[in-house]
PDB file of N, CA and C in Angstrom:
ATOM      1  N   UNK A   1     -66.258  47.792  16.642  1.00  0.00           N
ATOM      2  CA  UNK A   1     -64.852  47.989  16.925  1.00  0.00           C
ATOM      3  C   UNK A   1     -64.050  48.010  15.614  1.00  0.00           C
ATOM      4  N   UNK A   2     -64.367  46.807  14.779  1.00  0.00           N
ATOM      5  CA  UNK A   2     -63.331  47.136  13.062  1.00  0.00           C
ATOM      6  C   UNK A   2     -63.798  48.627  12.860  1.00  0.00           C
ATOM      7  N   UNK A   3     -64.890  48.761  12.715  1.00  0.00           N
ATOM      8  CA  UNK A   3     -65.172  49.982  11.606  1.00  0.00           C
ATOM      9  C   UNK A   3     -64.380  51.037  12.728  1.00  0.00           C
ATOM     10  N   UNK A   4     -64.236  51.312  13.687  1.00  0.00           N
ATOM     11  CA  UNK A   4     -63.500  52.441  14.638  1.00  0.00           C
ATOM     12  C   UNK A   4     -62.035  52.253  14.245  1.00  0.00           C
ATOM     13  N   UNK A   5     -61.178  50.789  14.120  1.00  0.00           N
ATOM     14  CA  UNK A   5     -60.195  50.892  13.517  1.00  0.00           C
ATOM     15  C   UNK A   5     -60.252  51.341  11.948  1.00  0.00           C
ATOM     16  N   UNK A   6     -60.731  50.549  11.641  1.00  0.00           N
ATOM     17  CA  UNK A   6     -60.975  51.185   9.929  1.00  0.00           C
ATOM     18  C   UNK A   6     -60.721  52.464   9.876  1.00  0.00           C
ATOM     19  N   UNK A   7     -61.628  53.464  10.629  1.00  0.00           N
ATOM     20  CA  UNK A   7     -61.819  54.759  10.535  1.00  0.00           C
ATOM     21  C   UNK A   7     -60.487  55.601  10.572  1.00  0.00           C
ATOM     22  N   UNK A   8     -60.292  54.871  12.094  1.00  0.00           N
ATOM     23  CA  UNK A   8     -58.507  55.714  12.579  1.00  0.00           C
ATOM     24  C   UNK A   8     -57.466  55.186  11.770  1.00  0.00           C
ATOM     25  N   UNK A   9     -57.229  53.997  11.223  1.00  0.00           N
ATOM     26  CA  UNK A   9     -56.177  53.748  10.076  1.00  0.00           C
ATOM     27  C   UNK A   9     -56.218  54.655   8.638  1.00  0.00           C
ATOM     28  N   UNK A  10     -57.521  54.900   8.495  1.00  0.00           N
ATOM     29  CA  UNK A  10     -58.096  55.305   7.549  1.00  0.00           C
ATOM     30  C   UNK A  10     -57.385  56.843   7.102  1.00  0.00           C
ATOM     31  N   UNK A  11     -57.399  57.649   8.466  1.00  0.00           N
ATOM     32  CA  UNK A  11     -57.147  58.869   8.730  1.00  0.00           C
ATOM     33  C   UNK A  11     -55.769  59.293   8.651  1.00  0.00           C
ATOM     34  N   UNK A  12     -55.435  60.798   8.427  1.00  0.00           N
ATOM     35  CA  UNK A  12     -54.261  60.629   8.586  1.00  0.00           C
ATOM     36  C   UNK A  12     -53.884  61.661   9.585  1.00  0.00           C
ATOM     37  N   UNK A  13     -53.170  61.311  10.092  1.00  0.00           N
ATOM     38  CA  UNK A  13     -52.528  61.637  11.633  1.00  0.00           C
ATOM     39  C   UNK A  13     -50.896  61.720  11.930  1.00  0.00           C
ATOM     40  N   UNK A  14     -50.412  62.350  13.195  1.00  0.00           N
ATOM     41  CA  UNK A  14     -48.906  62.263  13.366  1.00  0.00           C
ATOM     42  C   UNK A  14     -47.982  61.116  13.481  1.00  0.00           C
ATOM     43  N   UNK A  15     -48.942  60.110  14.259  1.00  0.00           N
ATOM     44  CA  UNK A  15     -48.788  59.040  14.562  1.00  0.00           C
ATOM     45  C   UNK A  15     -48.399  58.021  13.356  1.00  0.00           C
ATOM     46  N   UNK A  16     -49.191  57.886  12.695  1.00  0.00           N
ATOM     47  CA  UNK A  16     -48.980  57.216  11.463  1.00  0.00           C
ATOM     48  C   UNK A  16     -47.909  57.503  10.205  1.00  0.00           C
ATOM     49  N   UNK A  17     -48.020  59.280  10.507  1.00  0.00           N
ATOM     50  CA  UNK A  17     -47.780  59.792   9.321  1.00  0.00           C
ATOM     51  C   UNK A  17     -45.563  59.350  10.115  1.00  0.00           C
ATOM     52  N   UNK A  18     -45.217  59.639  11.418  1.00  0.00           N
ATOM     53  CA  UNK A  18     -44.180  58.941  12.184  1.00  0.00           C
ATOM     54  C   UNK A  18     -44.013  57.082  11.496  1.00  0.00           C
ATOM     55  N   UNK A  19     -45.052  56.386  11.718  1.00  0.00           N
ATOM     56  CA  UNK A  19     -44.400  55.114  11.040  1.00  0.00           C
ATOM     57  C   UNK A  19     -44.442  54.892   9.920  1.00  0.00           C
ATOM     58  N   UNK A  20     -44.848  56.030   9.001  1.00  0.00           N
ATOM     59  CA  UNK A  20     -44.610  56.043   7.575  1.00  0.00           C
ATOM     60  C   UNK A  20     -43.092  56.657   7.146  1.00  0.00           C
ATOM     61  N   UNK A  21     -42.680  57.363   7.538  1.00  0.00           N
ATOM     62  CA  UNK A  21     -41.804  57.569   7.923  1.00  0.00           C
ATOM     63  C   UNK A  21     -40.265  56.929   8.464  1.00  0.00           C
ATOM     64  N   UNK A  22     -41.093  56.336   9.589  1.00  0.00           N
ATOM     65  CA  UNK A  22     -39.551  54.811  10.045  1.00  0.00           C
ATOM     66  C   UNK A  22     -39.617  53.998   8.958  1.00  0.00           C
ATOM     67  N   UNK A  23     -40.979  53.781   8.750  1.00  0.00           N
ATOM     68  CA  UNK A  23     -40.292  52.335   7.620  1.00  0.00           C
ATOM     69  C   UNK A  23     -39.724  52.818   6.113  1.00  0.00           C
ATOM     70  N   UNK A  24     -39.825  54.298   6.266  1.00  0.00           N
ATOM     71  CA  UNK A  24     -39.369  54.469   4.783  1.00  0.00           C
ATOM     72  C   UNK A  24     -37.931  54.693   4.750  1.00  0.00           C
ATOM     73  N   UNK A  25     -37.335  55.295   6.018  1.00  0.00           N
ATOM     74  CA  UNK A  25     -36.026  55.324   6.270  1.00  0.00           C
ATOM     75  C   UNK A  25     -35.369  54.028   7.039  1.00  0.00           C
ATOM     76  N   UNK A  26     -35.917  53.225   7.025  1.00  0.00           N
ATOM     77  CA  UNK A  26     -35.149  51.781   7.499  1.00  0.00           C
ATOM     78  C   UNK A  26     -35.795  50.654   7.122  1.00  0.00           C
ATOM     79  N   UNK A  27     -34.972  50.094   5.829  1.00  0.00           N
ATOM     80  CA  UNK A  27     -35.053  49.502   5.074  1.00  0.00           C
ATOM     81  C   UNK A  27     -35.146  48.164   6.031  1.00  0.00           C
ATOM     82  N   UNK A  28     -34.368  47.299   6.810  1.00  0.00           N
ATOM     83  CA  UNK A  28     -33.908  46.559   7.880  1.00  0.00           C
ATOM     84  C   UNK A  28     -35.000  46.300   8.504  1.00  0.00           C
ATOM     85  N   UNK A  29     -35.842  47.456   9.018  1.00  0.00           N
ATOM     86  CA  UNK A  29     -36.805  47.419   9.995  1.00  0.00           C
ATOM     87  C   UNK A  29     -38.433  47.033   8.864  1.00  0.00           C
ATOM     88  N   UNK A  30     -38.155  47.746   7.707  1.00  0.00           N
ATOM     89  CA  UNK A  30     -39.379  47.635   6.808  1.00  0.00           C
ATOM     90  C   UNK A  30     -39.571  46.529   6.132  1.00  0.00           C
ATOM     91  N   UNK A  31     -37.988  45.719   5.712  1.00  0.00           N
ATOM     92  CA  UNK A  31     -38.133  44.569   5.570  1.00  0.00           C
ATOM     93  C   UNK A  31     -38.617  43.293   6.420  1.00  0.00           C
ATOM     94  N   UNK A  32     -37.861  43.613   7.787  1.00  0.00           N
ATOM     95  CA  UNK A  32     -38.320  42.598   8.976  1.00  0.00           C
ATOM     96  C   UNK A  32     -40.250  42.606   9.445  1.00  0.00           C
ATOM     97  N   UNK A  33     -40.865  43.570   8.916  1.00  0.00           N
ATOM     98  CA  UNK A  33     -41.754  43.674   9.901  1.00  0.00           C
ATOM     99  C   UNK A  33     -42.866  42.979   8.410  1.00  0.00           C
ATOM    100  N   UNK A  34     -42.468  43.089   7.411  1.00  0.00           N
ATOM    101  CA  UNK A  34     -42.872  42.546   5.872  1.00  0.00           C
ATOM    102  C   UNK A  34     -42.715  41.261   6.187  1.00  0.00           C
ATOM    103  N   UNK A  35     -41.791  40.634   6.890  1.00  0.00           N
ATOM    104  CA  UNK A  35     -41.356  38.957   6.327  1.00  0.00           C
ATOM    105  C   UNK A  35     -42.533  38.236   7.600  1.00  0.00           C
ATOM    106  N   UNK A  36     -42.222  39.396   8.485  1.00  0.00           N
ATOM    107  CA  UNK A  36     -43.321  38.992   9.934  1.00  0.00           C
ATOM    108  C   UNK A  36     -44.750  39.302   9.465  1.00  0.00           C
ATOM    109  N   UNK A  37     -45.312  40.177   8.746  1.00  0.00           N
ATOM    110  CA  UNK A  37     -46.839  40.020   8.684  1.00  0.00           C
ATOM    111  C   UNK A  37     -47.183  39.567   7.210  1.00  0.00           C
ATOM    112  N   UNK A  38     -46.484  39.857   6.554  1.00  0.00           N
ATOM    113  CA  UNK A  38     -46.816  39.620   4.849  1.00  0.00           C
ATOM    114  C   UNK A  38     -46.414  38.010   4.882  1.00  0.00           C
ATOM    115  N   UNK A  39     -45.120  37.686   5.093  1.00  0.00           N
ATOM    116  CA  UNK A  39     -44.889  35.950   4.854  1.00  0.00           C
ATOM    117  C   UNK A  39     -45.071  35.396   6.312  1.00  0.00           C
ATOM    118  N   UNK A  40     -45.219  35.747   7.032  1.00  0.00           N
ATOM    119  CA  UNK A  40     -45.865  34.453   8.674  1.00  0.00           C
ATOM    120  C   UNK A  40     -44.386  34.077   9.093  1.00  0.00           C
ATOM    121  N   UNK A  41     -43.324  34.703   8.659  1.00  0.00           N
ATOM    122  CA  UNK A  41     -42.040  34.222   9.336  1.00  0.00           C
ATOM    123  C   UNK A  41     -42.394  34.444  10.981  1.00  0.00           C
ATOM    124  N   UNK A  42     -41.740  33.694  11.405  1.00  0.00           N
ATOM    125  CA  UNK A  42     -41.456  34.127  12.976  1.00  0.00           C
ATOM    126  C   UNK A  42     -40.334  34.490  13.738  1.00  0.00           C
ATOM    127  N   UNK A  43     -40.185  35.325  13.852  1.00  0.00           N
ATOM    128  CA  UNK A  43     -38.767  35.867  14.610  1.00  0.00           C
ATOM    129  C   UNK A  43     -37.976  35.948  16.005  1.00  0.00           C
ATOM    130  N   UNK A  44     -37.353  35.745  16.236  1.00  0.00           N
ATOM    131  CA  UNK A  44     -37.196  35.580  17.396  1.00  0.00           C
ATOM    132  C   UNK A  44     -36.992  36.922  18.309  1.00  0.00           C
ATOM    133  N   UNK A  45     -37.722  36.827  19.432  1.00  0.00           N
ATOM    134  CA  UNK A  45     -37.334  38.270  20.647  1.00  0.00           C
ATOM    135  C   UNK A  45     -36.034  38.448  20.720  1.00  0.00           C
ATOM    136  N   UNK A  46     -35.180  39.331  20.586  1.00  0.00           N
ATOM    137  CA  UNK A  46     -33.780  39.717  21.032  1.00  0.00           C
ATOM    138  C   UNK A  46     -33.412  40.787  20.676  1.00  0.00           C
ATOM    139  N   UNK A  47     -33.038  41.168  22.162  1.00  0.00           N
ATOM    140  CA  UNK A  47     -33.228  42.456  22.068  1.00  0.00           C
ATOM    141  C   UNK A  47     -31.497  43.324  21.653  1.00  0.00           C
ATOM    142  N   UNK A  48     -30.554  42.258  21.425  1.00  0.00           N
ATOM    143  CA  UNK A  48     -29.475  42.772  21.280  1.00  0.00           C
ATOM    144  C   UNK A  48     -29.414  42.418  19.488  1.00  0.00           C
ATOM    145  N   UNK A  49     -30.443  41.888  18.949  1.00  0.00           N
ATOM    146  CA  UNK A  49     -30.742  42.352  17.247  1.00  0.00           C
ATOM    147  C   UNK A  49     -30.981  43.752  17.452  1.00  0.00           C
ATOM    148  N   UNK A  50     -30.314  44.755  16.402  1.00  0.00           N
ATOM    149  CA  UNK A  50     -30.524  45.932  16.291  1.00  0.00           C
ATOM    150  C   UNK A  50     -31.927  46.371  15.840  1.00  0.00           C
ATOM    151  N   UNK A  51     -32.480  45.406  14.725  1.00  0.00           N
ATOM    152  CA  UNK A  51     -33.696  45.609  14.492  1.00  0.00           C
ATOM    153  C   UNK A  51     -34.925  45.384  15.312  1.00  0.00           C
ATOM    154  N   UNK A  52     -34.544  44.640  15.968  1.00  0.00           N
ATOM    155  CA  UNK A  52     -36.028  44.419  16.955  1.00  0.00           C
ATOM    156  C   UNK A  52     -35.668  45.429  18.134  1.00  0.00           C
ATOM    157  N   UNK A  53     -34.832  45.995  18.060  1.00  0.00           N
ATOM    158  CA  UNK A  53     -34.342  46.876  19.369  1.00  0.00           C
ATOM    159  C   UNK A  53     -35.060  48.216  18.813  1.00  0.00           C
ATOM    160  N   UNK A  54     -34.842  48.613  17.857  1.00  0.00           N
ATOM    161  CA  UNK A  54     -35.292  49.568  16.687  1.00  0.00           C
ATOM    162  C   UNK A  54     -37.069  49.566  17.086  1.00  0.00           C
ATOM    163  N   UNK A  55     -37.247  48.492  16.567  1.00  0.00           N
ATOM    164  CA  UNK A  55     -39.243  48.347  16.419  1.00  0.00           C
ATOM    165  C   UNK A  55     -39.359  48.408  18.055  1.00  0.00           C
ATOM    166  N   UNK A  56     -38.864  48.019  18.784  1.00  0.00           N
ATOM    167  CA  UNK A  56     -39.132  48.436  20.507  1.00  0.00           C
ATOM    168  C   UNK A  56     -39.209  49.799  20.868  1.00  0.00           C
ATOM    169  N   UNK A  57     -38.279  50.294  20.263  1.00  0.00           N
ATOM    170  CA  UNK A  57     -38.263  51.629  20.676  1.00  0.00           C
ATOM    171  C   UNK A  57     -39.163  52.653  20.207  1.00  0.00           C
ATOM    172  N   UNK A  58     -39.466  51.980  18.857  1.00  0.00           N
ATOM    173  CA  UNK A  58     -40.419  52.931  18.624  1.00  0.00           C
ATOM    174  C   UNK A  58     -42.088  52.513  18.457  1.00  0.00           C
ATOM    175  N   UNK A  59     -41.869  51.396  19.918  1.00  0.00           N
ATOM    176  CA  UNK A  59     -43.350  50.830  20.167  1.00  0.00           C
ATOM    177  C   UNK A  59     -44.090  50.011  18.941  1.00  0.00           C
ATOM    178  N   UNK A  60     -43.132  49.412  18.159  1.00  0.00           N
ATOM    179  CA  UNK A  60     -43.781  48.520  17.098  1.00  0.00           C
ATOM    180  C   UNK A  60     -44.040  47.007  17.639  1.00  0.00           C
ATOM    181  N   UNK A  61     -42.868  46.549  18.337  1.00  0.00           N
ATOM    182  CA  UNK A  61     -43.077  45.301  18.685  1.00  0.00           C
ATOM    183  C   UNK A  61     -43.297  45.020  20.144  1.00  0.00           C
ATOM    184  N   UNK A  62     -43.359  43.948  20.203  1.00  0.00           N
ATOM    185  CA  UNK A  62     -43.695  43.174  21.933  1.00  0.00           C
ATOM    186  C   UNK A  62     -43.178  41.794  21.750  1.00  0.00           C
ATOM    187  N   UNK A  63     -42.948  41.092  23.001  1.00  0.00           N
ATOM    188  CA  UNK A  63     -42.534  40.065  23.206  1.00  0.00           C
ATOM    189  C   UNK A  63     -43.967  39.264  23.290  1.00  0.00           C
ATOM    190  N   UNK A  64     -44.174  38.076  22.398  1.00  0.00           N
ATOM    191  CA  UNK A  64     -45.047  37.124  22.659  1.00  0.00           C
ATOM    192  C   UNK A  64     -45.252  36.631  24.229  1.00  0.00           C
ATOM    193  N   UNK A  65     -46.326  35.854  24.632  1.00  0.00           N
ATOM    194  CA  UNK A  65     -46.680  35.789  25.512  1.00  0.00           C
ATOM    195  C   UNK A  65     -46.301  33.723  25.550  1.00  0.00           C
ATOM    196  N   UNK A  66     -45.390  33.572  26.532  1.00  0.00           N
ATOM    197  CA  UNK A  66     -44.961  32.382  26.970  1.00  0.00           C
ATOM    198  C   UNK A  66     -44.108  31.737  25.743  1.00  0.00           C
ATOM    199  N   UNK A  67     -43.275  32.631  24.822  1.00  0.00           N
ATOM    200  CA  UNK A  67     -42.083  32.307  24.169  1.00  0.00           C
ATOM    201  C   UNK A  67     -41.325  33.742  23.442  1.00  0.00           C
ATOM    202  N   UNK A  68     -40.272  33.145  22.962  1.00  0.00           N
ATOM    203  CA  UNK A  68     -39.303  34.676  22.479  1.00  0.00           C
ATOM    204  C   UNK A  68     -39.450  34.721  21.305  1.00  0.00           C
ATOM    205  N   UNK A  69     -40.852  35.201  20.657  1.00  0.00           N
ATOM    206  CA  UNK A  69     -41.453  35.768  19.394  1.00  0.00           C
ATOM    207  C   UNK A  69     -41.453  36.936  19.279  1.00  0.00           C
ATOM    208  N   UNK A  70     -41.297  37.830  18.305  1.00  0.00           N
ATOM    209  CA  UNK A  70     -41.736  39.378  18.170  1.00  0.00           C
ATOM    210  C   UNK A  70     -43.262  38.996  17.449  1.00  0.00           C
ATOM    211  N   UNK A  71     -44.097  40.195  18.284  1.00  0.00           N
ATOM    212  CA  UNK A  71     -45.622  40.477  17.581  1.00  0.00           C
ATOM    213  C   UNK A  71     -45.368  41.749  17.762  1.00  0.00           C
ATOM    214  N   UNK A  72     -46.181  42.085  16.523  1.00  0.00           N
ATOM    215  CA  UNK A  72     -46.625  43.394  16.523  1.00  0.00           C
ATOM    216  C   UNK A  72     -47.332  44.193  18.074  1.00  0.00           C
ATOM    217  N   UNK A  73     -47.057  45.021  18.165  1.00  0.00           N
ATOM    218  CA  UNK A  73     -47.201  45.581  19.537  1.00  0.00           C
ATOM    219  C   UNK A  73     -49.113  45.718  20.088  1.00  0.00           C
ATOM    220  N   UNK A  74     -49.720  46.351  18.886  1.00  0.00           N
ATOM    221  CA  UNK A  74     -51.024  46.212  19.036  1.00  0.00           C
ATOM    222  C   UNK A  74     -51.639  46.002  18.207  1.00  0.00           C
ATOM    223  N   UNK A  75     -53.223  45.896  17.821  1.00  0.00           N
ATOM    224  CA  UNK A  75     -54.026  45.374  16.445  1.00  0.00           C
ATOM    225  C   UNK A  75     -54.036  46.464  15.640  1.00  0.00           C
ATOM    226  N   UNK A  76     -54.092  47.988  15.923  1.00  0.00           N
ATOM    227  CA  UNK A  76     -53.945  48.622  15.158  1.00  0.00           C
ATOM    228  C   UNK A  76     -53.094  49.240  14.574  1.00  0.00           C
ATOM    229  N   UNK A  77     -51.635  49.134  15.400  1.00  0.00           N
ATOM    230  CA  UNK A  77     -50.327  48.942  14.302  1.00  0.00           C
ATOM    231  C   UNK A  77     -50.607  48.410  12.696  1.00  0.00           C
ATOM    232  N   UNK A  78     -50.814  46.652  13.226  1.00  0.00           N
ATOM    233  CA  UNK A  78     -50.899  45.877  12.836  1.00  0.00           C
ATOM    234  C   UNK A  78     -51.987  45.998  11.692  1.00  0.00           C
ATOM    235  N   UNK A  79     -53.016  46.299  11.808  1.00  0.00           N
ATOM    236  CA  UNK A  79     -53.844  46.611  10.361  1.00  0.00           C
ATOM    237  C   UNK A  79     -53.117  47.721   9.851  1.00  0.00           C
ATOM    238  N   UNK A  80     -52.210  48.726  10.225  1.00  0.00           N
ATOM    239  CA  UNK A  80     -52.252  50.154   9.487  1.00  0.00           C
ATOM    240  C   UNK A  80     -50.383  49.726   8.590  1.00  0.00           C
ATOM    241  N   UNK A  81     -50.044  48.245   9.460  1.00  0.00           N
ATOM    242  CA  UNK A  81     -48.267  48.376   8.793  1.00  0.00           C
ATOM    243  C   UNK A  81     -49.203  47.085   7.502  1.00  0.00           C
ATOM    244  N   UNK A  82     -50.200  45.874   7.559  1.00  0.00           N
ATOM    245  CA  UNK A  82     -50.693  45.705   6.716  1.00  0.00           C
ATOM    246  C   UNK A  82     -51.453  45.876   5.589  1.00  0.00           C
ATOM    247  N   UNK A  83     -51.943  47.407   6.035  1.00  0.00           N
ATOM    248  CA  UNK A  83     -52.424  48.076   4.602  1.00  0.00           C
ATOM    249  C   UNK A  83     -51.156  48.830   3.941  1.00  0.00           C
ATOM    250  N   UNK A  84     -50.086  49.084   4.526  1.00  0.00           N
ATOM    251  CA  UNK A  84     -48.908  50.019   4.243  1.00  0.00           C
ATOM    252  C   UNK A  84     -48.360  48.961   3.039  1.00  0.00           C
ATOM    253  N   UNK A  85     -47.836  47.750   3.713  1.00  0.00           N
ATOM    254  CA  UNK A  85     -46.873  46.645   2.293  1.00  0.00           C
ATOM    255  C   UNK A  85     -48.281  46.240   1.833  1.00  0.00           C
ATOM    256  N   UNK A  86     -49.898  46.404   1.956  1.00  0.00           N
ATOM    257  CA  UNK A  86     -50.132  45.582   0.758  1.00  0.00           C
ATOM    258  C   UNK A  86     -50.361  46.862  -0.265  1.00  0.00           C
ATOM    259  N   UNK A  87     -50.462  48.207   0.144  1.00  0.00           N
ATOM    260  CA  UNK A  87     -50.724  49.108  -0.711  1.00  0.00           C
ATOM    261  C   UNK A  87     -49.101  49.264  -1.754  1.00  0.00           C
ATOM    262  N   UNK A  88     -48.016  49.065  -1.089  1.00  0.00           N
ATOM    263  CA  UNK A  88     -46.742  49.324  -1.483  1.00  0.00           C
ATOM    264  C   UNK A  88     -46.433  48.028  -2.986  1.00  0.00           C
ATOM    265  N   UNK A  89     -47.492  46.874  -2.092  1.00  0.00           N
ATOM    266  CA  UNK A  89     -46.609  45.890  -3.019  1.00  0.00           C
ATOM    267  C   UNK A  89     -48.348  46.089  -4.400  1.00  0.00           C
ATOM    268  N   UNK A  90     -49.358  46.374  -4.313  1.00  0.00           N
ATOM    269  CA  UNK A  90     -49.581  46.918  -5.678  1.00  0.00           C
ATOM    270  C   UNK A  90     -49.254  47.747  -6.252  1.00  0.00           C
ATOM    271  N   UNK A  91     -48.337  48.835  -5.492  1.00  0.00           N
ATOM    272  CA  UNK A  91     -47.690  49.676  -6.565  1.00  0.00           C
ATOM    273  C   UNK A  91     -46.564  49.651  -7.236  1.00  0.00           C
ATOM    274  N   UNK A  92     -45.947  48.336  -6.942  1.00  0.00           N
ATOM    275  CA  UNK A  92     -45.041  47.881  -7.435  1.00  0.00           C
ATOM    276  C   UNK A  92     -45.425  47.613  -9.089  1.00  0.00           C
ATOM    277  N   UNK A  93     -44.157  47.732  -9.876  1.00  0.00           N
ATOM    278  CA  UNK A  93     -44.407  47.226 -11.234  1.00  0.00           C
ATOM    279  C   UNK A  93     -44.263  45.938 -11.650  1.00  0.00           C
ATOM    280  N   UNK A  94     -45.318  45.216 -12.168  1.00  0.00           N
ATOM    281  CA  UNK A  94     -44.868  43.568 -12.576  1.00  0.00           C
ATOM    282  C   UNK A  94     -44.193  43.380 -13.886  1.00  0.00           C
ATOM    283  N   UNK A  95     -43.798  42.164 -13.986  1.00  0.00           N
ATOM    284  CA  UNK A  95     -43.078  42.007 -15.075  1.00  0.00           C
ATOM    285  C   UNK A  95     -43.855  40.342 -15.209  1.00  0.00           C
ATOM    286  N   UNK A  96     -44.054  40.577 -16.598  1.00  0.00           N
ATOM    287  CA  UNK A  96     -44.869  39.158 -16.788  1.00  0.00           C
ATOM    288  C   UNK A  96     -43.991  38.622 -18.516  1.00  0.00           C
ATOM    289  N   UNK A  97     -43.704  37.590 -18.085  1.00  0.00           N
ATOM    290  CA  UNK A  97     -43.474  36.551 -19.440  1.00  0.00           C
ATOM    291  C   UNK A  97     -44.119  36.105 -20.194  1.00  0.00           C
ATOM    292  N   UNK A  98     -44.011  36.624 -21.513  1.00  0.00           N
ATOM    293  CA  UNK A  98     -44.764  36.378 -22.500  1.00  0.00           C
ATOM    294  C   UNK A  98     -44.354  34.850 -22.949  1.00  0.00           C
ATOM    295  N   UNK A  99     -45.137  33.876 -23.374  1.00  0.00           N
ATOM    296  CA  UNK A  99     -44.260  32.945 -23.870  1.00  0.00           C
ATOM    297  C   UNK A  99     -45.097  32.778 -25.762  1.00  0.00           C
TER     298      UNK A  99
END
């Protein structure tokens, strides 16, 4: 089953090539879904936040099961928006102090 996700994350497709896309034009939504899988924040379900109304609509999130958490909607979202910020944040430039 990984290696079948592997494969389809791997690939590139409409689907993906669509949430490459949302998160590049909504900063709000690309940040929130970063603080939720990259730092373990937990957020709360509400659906009158614009942003979690946003990731609903476009089938990113779900309501946890027996509290008002946002999760990622399925596992393979979820590996393909975690290879997205960890590929983003090595291409970031560092800055290191010399002392």
């Amino acid at each position: 089953m990984r290696n079948a996700v592997q494969i389809l994350i791997g690939e590139k497709n409409m689907l993906f090539d669509d949430m490459f896309k949302n998160l590049g034009n909504n900063k709000e939504l690309s940040d929130f879904i970063y603080e939720l899988l990259m730092l373990g924040e937990l957020k709360p379900f509400d659906l009158y936040d614009s942003v979690v109304f946003i990731g609903i609509q476009y089938g990113f999130f779900k309501r946890a099961e027996g509290n008002d958490k946002v999760l990622v909607s399925n596992r393979i979202f979820e590996s393909w928006m975690l290879d997205y910020f960890v590929s983003k944040d090595m291409a970031r430039p560092r800055f290191y102090v010399c002392k």
